[in-house]
Protein backbone atom coordinates (compact mmCIF):
# COMPACT_ATOMS: atom_id res chain seq x y z
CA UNK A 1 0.00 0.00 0.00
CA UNK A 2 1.53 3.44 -0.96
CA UNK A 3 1.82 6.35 1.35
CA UNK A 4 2.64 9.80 1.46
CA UNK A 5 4.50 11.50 4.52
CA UNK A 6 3.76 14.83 5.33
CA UNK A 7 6.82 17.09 6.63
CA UNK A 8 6.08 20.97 7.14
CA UNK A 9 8.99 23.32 6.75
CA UNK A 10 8.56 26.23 9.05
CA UNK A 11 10.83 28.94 7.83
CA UNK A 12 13.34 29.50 9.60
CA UNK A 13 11.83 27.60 12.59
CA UNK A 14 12.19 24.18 11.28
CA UNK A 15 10.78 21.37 10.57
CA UNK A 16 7.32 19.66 12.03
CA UNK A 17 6.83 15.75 10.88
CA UNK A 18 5.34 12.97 11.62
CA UNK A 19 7.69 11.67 14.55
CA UNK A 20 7.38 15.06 16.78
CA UNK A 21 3.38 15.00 16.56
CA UNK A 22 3.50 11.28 17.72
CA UNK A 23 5.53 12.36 20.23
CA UNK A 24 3.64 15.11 21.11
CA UNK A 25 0.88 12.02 20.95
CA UNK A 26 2.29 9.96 22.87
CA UNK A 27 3.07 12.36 25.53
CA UNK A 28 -0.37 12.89 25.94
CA UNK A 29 -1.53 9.72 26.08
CA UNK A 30 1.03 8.74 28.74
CA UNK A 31 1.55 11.69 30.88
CA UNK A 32 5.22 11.47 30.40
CA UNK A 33 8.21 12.43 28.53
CA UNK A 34 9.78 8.98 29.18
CA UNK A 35 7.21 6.73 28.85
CA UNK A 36 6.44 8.46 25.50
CA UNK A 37 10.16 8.02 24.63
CA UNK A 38 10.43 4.54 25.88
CA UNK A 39 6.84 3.70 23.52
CA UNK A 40 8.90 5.34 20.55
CA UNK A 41 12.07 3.52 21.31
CA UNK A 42 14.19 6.71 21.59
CA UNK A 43 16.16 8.03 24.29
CA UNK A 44 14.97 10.43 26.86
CA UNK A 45 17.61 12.86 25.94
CA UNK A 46 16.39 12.62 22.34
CA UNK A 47 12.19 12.95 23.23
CA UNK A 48 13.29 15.80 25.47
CA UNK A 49 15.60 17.79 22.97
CA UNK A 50 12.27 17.31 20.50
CA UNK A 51 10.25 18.97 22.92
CA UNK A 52 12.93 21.81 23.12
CA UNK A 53 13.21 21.91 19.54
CA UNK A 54 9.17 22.64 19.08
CA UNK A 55 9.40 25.21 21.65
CA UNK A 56 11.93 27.41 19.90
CA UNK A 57 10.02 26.57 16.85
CA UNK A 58 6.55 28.09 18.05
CA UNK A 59 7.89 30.40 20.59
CA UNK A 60 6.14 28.82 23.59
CA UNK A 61 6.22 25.57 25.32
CA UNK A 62 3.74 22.56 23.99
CA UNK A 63 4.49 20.52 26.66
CA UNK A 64 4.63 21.44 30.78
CA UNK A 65 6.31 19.10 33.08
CA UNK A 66 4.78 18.53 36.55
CA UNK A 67 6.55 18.79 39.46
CA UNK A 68 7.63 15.54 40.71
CA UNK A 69 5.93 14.95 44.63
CA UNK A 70 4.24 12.02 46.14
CA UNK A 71 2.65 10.85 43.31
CA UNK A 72 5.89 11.47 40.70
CA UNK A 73 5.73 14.33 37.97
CA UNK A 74 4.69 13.62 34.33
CA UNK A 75 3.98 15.84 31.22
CA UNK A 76 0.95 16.87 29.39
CA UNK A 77 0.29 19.13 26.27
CA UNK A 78 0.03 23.20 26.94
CA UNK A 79 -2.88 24.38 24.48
CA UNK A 80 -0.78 25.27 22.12
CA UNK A 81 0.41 21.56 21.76
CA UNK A 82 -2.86 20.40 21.44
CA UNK A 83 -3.47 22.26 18.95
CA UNK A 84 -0.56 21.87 16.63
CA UNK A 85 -1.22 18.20 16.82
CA UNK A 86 -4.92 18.55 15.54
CA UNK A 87 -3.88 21.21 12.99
CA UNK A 88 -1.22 18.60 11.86
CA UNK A 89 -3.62 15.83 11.90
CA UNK A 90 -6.13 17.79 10.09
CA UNK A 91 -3.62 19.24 7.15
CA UNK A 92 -2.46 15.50 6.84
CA UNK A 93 -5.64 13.95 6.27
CA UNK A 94 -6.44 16.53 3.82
CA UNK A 95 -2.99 15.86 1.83
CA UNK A 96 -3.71 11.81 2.06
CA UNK A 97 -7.53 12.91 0.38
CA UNK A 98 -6.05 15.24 -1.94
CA UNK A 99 -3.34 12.68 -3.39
CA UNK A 100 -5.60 9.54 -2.71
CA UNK A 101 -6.23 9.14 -6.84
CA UNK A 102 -2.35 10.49 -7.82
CA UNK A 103 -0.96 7.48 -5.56
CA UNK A 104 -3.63 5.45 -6.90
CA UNK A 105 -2.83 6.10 -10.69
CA UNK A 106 1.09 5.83 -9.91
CA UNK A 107 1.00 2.45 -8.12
CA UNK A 108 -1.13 0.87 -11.02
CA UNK A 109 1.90 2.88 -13.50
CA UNK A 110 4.05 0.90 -11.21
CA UNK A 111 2.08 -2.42 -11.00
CA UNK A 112 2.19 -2.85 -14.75
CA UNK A 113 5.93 -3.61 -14.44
């Protein structure tokens, strides 16, 4: 089955793919940097200097850390994390629609070989 990957180029922020909105998705679903990092099979270091990267890239953190206590810290999305993820989601499904017939047409092209 053919895909398309979706990788926006921020000028001169960066870049915002695939792998930092799963993190950003996994953080949220976890409620932790390094459980998300540990479900992505990357290093802590790496998942964290990802979350540093998208906050110079938007200007404002998309993930808070809680304090650590009793019941141990954890992570969750600011709302400005939330909503690049959904804004990402959204633009990507709209891409996959958009290009659905294009892949469709290539892959027979390719299928006839």
């Amino acid at each position: 089955m053919p895909s398309l990957t979706l990788r926006l180029y921020l000028d001169p922020k960066g870049r915002l793919g695939h792998g930092k909105v799963e993190l950003l998705e996994q953080i949220a679903a976890t409620g932790s940097i390094s459980a998300a990092a540990r479900s992505m099979e990357m290093s802590y270091k790496r998942a964290w200097d990802l979350v540093e990267e998208l906050k110079e890239m938007f200007g404002k953190p998309l993930v808070a850390a809680k304090t650590g206590g009793k019941h141990g810290g954890g992570a969750e999305l600011t709302p400005i994390g939330e909503e690049v993820v959904r804004q990402f989601r959204d633009m990507e499904r709209a891409v996959n629609e958009a290009a659905a017939p294009h892949i469709r047409a290539l892959q027979a092209e390719a299928d006839r070989r």
